[in-house]
Each structure stands twice: as structure tokens, then as C-alpha cells.
PDB file of N, CA and C in Angstrom:
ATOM      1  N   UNK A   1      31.210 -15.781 -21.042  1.00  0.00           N
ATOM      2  CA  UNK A   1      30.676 -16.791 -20.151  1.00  0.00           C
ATOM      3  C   UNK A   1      31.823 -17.312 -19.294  1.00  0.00           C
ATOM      4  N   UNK A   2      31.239 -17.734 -17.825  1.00  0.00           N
ATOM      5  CA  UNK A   2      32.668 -18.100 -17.320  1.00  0.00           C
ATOM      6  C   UNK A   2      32.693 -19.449 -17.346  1.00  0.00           C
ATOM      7  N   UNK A   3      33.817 -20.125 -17.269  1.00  0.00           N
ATOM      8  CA  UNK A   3      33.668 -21.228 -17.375  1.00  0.00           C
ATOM      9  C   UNK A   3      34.365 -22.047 -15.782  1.00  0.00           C
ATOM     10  N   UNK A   4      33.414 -23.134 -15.088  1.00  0.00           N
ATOM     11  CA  UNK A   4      33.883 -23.396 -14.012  1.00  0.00           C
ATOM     12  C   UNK A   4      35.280 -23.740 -13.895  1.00  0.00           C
ATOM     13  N   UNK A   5      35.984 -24.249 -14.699  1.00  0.00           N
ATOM     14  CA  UNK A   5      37.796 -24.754 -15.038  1.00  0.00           C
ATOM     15  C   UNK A   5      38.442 -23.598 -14.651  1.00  0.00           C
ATOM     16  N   UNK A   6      37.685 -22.530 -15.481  1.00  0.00           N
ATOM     17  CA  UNK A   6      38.996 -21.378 -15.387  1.00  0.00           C
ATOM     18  C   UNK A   6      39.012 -20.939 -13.444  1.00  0.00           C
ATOM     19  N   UNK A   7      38.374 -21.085 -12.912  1.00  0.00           N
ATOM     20  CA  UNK A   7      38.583 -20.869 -11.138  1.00  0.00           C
ATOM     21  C   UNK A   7      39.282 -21.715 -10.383  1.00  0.00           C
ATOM     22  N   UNK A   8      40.480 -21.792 -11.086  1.00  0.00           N
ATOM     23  CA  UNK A   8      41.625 -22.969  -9.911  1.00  0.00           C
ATOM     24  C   UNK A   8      42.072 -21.968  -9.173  1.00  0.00           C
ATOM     25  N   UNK A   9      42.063 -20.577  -9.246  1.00  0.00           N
ATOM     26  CA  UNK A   9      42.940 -19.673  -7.932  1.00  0.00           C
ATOM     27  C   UNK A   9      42.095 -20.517  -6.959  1.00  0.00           C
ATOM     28  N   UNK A  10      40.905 -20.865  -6.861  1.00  0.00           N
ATOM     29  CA  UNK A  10      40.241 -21.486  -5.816  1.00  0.00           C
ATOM     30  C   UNK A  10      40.794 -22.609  -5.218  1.00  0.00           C
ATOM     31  N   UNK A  11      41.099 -23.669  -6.061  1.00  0.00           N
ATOM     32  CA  UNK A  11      42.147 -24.513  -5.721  1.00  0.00           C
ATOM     33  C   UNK A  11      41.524 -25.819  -4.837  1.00  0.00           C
ATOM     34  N   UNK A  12      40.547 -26.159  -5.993  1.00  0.00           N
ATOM     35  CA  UNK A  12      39.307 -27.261  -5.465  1.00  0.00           C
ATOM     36  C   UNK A  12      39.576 -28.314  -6.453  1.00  0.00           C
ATOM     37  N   UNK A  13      39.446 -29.377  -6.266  1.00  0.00           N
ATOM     38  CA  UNK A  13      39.432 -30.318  -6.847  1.00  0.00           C
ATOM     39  C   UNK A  13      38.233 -30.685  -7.779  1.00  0.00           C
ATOM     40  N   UNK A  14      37.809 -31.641  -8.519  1.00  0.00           N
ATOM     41  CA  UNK A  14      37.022 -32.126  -9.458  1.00  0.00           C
ATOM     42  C   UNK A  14      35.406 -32.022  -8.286  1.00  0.00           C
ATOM     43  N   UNK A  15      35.669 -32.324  -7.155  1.00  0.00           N
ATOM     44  CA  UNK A  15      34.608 -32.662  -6.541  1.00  0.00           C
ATOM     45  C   UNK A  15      34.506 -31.384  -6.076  1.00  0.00           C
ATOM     46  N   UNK A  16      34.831 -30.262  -6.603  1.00  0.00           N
ATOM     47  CA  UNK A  16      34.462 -29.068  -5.720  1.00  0.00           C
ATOM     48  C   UNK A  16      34.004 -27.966  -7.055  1.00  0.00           C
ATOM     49  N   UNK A  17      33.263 -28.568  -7.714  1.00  0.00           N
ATOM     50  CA  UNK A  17      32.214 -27.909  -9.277  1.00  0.00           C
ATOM     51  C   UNK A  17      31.520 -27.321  -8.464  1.00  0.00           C
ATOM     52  N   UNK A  18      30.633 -27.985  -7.473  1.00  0.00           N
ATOM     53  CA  UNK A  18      29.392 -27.617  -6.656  1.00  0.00           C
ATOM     54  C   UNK A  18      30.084 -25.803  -6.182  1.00  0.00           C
ATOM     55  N   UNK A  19      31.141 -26.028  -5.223  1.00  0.00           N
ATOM     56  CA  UNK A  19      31.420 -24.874  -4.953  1.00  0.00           C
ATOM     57  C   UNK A  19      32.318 -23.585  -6.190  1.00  0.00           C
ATOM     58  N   UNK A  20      32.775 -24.283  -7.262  1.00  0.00           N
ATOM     59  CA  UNK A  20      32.826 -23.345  -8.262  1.00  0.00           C
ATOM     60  C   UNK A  20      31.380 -22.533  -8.986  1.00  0.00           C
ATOM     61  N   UNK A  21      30.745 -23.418  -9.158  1.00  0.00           N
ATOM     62  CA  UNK A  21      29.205 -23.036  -9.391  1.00  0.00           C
ATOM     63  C   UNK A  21      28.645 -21.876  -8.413  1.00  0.00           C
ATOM     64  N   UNK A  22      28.910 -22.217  -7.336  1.00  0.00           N
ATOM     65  CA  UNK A  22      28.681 -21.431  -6.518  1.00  0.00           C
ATOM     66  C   UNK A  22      29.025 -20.234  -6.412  1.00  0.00           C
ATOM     67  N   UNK A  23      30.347 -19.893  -6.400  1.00  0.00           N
ATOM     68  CA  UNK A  23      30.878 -19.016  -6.165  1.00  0.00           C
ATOM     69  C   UNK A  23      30.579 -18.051  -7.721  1.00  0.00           C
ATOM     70  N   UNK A  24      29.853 -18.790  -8.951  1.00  0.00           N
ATOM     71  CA  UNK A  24      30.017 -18.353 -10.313  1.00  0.00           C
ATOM     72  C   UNK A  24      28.245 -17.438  -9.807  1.00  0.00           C
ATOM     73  N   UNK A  25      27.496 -18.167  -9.207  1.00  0.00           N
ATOM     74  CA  UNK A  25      25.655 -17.653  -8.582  1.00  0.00           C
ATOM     75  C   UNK A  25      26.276 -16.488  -7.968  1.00  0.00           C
ATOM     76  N   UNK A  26      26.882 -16.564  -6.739  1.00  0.00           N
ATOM     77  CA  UNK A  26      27.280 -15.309  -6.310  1.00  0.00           C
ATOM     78  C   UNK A  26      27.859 -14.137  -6.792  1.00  0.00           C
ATOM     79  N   UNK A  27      28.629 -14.498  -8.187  1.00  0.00           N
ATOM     80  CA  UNK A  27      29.097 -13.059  -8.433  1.00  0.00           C
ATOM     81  C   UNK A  27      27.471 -12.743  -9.194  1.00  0.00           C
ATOM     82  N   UNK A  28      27.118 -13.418  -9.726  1.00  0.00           N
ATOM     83  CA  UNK A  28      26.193 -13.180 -10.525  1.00  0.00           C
ATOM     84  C   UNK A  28      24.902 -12.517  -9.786  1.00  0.00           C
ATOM     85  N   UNK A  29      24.458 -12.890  -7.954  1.00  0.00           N
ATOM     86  CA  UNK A  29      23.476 -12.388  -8.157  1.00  0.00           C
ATOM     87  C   UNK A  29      24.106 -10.757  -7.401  1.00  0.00           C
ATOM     88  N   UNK A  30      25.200 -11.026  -7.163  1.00  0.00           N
ATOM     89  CA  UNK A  30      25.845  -9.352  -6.811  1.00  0.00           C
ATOM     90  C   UNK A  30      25.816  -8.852  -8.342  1.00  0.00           C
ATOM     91  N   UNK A  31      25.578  -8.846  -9.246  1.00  0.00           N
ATOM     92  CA  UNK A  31      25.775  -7.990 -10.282  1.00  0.00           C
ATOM     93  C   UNK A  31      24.248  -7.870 -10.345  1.00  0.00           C
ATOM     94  N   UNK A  32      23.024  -8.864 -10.280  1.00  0.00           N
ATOM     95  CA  UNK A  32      21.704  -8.598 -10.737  1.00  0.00           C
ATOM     96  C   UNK A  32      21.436  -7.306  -8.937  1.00  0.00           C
ATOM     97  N   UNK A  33      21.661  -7.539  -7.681  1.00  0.00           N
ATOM     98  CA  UNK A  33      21.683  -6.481  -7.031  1.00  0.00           C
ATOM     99  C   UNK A  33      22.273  -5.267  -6.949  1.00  0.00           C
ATOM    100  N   UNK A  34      23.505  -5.241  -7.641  1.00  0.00           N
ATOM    101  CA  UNK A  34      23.748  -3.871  -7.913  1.00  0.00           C
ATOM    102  C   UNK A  34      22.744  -3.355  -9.268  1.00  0.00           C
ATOM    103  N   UNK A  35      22.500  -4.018  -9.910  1.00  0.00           N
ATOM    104  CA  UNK A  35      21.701  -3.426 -11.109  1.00  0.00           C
ATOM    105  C   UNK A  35      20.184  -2.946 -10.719  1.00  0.00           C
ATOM    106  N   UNK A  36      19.169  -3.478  -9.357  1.00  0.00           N
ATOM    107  CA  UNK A  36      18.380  -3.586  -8.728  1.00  0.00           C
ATOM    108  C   UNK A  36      18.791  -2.249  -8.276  1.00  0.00           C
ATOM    109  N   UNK A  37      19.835  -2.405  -7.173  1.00  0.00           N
ATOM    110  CA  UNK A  37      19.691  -0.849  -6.604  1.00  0.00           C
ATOM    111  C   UNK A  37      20.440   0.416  -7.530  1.00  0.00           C
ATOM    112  N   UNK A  38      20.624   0.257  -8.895  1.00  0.00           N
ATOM    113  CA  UNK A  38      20.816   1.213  -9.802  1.00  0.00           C
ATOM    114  C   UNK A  38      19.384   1.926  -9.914  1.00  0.00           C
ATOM    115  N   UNK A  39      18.679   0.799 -10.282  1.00  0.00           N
ATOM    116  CA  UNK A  39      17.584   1.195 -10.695  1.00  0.00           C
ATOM    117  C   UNK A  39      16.330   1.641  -9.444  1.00  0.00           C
ATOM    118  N   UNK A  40      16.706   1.508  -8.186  1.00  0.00           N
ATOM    119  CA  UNK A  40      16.083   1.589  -7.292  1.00  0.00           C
ATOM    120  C   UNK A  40      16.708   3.554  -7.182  1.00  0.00           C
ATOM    121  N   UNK A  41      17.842   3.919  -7.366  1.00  0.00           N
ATOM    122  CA  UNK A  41      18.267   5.036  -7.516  1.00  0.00           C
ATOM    123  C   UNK A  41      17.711   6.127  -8.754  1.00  0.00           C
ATOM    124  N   UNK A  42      17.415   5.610  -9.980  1.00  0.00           N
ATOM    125  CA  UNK A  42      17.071   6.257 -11.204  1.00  0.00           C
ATOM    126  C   UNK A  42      15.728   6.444 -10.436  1.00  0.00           C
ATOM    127  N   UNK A  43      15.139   5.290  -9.851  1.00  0.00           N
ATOM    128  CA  UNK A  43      13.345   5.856  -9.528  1.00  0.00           C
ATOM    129  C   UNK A  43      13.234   6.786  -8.704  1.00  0.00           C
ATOM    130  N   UNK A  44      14.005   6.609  -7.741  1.00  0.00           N
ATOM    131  CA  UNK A  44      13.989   7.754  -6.894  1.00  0.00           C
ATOM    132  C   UNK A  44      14.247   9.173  -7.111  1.00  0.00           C
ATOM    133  N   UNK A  45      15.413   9.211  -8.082  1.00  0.00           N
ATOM    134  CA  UNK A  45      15.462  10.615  -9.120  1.00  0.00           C
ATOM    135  C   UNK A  45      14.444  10.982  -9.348  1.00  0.00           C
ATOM    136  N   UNK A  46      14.247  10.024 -10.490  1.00  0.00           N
ATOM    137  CA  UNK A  46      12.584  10.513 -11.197  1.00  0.00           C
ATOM    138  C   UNK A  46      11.579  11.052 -10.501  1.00  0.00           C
ATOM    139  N   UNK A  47      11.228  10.388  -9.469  1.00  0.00           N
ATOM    140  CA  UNK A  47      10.403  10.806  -8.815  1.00  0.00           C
ATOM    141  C   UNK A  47      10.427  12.559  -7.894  1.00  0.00           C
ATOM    142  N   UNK A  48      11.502  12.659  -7.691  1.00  0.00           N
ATOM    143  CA  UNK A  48      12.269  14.302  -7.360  1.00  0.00           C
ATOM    144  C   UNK A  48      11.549  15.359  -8.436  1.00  0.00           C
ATOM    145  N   UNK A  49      11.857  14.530  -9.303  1.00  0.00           N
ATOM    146  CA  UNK A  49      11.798  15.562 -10.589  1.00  0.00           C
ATOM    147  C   UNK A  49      10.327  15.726 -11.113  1.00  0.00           C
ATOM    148  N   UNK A  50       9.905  14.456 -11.039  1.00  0.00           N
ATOM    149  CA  UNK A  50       8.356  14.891 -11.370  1.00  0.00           C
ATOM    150  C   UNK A  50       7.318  15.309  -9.778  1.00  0.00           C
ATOM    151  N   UNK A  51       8.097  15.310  -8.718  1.00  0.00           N
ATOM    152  CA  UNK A  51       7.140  15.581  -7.327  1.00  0.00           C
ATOM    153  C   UNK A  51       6.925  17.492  -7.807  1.00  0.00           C
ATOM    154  N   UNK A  52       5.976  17.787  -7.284  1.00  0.00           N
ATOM    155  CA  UNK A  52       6.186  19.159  -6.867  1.00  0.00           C
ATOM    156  C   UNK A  52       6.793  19.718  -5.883  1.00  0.00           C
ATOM    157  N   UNK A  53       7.119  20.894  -6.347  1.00  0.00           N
ATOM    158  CA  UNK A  53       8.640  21.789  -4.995  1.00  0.00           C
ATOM    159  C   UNK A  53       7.549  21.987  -4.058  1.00  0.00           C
ATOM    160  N   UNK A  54       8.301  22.460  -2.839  1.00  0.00           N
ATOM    161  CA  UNK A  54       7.676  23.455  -1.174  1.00  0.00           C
ATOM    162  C   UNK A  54       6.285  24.492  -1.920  1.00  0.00           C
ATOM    163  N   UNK A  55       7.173  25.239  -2.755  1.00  0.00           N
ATOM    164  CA  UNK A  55       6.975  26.316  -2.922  1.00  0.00           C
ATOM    165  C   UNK A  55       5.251  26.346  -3.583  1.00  0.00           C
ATOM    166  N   UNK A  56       4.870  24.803  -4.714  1.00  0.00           N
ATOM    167  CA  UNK A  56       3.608  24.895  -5.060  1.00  0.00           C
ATOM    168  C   UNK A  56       2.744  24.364  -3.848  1.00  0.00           C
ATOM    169  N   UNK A  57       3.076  23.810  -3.509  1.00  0.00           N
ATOM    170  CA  UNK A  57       2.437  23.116  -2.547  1.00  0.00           C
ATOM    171  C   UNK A  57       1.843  24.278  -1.589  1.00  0.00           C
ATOM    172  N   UNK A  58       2.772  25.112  -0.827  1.00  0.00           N
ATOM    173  CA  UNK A  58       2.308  25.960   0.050  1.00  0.00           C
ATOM    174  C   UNK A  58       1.228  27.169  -0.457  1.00  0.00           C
ATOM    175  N   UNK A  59       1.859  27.555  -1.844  1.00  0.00           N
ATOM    176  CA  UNK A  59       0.247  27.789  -2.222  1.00  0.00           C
ATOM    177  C   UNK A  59      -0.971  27.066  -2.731  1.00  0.00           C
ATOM    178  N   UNK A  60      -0.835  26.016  -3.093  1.00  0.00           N
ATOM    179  CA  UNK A  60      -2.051  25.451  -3.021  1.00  0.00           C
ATOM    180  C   UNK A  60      -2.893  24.860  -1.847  1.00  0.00           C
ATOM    181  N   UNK A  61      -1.958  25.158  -0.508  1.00  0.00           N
ATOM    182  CA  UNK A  61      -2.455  25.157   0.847  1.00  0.00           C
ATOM    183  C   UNK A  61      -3.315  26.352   1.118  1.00  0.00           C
ATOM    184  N   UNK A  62      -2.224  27.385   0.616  1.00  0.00           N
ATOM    185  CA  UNK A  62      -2.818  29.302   0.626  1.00  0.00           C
ATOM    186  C   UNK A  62      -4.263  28.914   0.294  1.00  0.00           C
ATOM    187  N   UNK A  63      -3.997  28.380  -1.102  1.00  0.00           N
ATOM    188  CA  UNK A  63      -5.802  28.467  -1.988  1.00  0.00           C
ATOM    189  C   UNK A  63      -6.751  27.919  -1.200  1.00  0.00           C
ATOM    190  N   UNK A  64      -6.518  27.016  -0.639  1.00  0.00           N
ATOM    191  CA  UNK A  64      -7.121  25.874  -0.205  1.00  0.00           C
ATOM    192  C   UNK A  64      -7.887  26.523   1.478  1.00  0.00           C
ATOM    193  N   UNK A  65      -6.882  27.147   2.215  1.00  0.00           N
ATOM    194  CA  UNK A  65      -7.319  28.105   3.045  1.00  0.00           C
ATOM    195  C   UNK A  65      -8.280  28.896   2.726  1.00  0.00           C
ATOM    196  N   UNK A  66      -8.138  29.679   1.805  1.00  0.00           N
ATOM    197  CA  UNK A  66      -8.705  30.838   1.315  1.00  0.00           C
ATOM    198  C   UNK A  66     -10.313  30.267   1.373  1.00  0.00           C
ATOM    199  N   UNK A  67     -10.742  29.338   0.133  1.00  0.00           N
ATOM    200  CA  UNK A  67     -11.726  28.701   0.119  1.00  0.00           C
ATOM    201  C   UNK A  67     -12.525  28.707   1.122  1.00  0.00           C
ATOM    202  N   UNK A  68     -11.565  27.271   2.186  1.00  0.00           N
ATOM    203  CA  UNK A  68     -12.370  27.362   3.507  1.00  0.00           C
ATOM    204  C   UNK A  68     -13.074  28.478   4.138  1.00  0.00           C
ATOM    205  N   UNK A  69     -11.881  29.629   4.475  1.00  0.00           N
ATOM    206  CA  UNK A  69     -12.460  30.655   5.059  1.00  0.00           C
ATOM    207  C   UNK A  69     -14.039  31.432   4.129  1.00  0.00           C
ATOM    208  N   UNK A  70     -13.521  31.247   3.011  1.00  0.00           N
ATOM    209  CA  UNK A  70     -14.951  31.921   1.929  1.00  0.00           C
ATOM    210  C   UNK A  70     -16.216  31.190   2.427  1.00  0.00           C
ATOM    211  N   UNK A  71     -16.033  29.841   2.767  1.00  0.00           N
ATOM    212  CA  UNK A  71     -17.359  28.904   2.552  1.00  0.00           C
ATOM    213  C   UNK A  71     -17.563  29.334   4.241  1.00  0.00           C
ATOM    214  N   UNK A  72     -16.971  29.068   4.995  1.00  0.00           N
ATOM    215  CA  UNK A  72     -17.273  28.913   6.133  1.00  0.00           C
ATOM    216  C   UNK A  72     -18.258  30.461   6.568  1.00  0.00           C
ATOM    217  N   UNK A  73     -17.435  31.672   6.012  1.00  0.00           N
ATOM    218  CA  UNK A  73     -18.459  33.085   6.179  1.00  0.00           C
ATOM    219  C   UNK A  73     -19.586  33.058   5.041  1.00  0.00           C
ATOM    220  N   UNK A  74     -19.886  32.287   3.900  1.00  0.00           N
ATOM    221  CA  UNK A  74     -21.084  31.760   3.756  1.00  0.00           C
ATOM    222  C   UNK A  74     -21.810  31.024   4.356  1.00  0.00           C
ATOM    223  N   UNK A  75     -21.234  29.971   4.658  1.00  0.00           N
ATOM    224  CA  UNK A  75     -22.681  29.328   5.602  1.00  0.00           C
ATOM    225  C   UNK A  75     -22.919  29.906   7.136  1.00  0.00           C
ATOM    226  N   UNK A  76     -22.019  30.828   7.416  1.00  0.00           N
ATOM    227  CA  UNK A  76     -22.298  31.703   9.118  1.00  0.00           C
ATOM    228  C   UNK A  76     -23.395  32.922   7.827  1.00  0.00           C
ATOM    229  N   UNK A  77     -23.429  32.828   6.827  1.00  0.00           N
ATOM    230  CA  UNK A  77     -24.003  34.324   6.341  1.00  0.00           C
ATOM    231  C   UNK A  77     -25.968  33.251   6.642  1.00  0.00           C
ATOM    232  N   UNK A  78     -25.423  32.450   5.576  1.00  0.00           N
ATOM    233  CA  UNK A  78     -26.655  31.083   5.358  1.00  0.00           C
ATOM    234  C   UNK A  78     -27.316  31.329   6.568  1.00  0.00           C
ATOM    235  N   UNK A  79     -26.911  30.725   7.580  1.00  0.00           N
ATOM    236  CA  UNK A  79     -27.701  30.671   9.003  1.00  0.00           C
ATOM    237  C   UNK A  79     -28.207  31.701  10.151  1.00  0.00           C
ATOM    238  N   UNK A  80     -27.369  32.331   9.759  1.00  0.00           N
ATOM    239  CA  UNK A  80     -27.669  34.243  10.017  1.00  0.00           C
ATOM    240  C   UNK A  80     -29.577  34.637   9.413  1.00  0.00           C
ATOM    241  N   UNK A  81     -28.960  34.216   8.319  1.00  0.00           N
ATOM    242  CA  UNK A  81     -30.387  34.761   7.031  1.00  0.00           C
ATOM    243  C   UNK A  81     -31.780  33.819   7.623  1.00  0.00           C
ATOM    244  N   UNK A  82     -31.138  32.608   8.000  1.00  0.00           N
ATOM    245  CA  UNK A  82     -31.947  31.470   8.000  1.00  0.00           C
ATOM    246  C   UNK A  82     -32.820  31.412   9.627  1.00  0.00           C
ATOM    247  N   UNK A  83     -32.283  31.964  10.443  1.00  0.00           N
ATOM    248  CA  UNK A  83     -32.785  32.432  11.574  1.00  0.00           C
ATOM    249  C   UNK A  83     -33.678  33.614  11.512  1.00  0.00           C
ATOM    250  N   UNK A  84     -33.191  34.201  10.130  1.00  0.00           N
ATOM    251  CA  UNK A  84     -33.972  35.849  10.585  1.00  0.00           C
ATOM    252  C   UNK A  84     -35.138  35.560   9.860  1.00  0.00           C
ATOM    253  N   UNK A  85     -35.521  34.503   9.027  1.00  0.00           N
ATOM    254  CA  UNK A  85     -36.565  34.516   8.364  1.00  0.00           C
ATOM    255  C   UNK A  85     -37.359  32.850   8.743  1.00  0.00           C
ATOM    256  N   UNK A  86     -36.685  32.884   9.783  1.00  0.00           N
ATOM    257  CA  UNK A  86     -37.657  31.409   9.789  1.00  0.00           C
ATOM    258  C   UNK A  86     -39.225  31.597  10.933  1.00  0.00           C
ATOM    259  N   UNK A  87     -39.717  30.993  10.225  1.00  0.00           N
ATOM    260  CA  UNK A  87     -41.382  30.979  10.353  1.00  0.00           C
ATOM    261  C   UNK A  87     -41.678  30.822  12.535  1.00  0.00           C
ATOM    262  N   UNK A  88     -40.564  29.666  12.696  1.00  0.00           N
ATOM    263  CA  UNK A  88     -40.296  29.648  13.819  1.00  0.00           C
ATOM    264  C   UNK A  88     -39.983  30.235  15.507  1.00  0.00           C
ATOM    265  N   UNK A  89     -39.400  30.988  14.882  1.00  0.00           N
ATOM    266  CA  UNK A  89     -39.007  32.498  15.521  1.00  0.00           C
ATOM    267  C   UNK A  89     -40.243  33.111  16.432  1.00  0.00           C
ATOM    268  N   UNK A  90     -39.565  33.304  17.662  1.00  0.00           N
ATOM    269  CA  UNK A  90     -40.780  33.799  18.627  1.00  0.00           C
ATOM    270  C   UNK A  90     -40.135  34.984  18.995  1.00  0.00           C
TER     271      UNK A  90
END
């Protein structure tokens, strides 16, 4: 623990606690912000590591293509069929 006495390099008098105090908040909340952006760094790791690479991704774009194109020459097949047999048709 620090104690406000031990900061005379400061070289304040009795009436200058306020600014020993002070200066005791400041180291303190520089140590709770470096510990903040430690941990702002570990998340960001983590997150690297559990994201998926380029590499799945672009095939599950592939798949995802693929699909489309399947459904889309089904329903051109659908409406093809659906013209040739509709009651409508002159």
C-alpha cells in the first residue's frame, strides 16, 4: 500500500495530501487501464482463434452458390412444366 508521506520527492507540504492523493488515483487508474487494454488484447486473440479462416468460408460460399444455382434450374424446370400443362393455355 502506498502511503501518502512516503511522496516528498514531490515536495508538497501538509496542505498538499489532496495532490499526493492524487497523484496516488493516477498511478492507480494507469495500472487498472493497462490491465483493461491487456485484456482488450487476450479478446481479440481469442477471437482469431475461434473465427473461421478464408479458406472455410469461401467454401461455404462455393456450397451456398451451388444450391442457388440447383434451386433456381428447379423452379425455371417448375414453370417450364407449369406452362405446359396449365388448363389456360391457348
Amino acid at each position: 500500500m502506498v502511503n501518502p508521506d512516503s511522496l516528498d520527492f514531490i515536495d508538497i507540504d501538509v496542505g498538499g495530501q489532496a495532490a499526493k492523493i492524487d497523484v496516488i488515483g493516477s498511478v492507480i487508474t494507469i495500472i487498472g487501464e493497462s490491465i483493461s487494454t491487456y485484456a482488450a488484447v487476450l479478446a481479440i486473440e481469442e477471437e482469431k482463434k475461434n473465427s473461421p479462416n478464408n479458406e472455410d468460408l469461401v467454401n461455404e460460399l462455393k456450397e451456398m452458390k451451388e444450391q442457388i444455382l440447383y434451386l433456381t434450374n428447379e423452379i425455371q424446370s417448375l414453370k417450364k412444366n407449369q406452362s405446359r400443362d396449365s388448363p389456360w393455355r391457348l
